[in-house]
Protein backbone atom coordinates (compact mmCIF):
# COMPACT_ATOMS: atom_id res chain seq x y z
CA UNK A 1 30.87 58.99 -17.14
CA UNK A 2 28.03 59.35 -14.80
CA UNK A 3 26.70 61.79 -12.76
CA UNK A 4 28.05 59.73 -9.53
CA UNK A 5 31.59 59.66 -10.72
CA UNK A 6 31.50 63.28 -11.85
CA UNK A 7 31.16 64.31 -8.41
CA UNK A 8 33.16 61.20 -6.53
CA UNK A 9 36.11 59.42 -6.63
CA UNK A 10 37.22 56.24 -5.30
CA UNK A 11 39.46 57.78 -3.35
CA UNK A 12 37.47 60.45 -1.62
CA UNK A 13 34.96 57.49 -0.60
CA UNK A 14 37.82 55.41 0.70
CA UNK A 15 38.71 58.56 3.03
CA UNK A 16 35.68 58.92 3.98
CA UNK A 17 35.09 55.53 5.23
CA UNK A 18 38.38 55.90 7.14
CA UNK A 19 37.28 59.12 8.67
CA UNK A 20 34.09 56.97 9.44
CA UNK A 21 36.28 54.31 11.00
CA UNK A 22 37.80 56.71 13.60
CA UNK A 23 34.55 58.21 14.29
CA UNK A 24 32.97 54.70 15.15
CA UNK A 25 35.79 53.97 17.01
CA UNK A 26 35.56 56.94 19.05
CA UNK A 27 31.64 56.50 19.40
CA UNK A 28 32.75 53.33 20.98
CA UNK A 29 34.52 54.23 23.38
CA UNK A 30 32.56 57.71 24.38
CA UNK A 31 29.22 54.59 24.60
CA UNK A 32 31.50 52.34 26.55
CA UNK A 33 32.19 55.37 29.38
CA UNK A 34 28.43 56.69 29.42
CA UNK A 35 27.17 53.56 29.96
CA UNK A 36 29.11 52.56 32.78
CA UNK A 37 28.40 56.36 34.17
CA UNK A 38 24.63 55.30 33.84
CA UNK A 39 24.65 52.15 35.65
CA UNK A 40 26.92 54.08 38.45
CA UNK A 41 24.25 57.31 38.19
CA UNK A 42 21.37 54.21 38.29
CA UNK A 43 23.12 52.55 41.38
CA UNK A 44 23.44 55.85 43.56
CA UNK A 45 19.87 56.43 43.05
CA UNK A 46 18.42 52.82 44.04
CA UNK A 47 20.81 53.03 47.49
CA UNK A 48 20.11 56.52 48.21
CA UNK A 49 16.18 55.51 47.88
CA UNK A 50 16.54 52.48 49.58
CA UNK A 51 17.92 54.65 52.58
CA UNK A 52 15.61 57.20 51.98
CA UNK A 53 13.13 54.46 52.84
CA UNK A 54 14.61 53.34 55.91
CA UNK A 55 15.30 56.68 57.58
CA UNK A 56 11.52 58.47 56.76
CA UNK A 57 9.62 58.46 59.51
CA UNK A 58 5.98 58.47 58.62
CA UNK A 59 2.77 56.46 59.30
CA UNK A 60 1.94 54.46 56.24
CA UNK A 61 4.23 53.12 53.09
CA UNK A 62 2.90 55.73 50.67
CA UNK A 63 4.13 58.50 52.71
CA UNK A 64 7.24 57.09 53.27
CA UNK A 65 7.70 56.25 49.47
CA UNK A 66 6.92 59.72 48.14
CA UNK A 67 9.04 61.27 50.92
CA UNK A 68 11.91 58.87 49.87
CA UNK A 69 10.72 59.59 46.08
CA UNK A 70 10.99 63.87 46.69
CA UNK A 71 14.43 63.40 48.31
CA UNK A 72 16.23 61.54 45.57
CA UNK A 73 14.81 62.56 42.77
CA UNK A 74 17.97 64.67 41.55
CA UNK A 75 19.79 61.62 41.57
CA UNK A 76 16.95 60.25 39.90
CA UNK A 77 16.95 62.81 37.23
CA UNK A 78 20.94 62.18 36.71
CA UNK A 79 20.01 58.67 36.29
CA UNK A 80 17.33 58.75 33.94
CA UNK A 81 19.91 61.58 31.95
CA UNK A 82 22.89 58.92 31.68
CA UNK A 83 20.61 56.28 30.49
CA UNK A 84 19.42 58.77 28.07
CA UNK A 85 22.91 59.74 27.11
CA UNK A 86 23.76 56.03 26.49
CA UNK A 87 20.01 55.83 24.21
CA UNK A 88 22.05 58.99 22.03
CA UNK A 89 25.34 57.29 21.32
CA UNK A 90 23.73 54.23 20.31
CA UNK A 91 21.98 56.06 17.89
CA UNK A 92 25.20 57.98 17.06
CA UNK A 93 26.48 54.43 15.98
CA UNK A 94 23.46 52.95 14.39
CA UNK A 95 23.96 56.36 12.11
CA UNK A 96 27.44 55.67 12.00
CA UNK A 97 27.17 52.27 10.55
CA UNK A 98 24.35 53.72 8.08
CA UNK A 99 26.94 55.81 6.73
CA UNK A 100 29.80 53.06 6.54
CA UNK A 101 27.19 50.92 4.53
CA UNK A 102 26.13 53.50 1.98
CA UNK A 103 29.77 54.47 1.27
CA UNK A 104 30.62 50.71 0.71
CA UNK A 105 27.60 51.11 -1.91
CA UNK A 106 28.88 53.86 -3.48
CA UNK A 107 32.63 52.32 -3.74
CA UNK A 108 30.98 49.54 -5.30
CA UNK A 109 28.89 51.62 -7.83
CA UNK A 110 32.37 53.70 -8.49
CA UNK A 111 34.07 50.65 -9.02
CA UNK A 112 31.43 49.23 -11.18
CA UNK A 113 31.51 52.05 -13.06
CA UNK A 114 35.34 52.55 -13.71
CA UNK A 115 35.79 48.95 -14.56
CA UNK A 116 32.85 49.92 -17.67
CA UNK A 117 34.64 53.22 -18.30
CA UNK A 118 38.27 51.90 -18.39
């Protein structure tokens, strides 16, 4: 026997690539939510600049842009948070799927190895 099967089983890498399962599932859904949250978060921003625009009363564009610019940038900063959010679960996944990968290795190396062994 090998170091690798000393320490694993094929079962404990089967439940662990169930328990990976669920996670990825979950991830799923938790991306699915943020990233709708961002594009709402994104879509209050552009309107509330957009009116921001229309409604500042000032002499030339660039004052009326970085007056519209100072009063939304909280819903700027929400924005730019959610898409940020949605950046982390899809790493979340990619890792995730890293992990589901490298266990389906190591199932085949176990099973390699048993079929040897037995």
């Amino acid at each position: 026997m090998s170091a690798l099967t000393e320490r694993l089983n094929p079962q404990e890498v089967v439940l662990r690539l169930a328990q990976i399962s669920r996670q990825l599932d979950a991830a799923q859904v938790e991306l699915a939510n943020a990233d709708e949250a961002a594009v709402r978060a994104r879509q209050r921003y552009e309107v509330a600049y957009s009116k921001a625009l229309l409604t500042v009363e000032a002499s030339n564009s660039d004052s009326r842009k970085a007056k519209a610019t100072l009063d939304t940038a909280t819903l700027k900063l929400d924005a730019e948070i959610a898409d940020q959010q949605v950046r982390a679960l899809r790493s979340r996944l990619s890792v995730l799927r890293d992990q589901v990968e490298i266990g389906r290795s190591l199932s085949a190396a176990l099973r390699s190895e048993w079929a040897v062994t037995n």
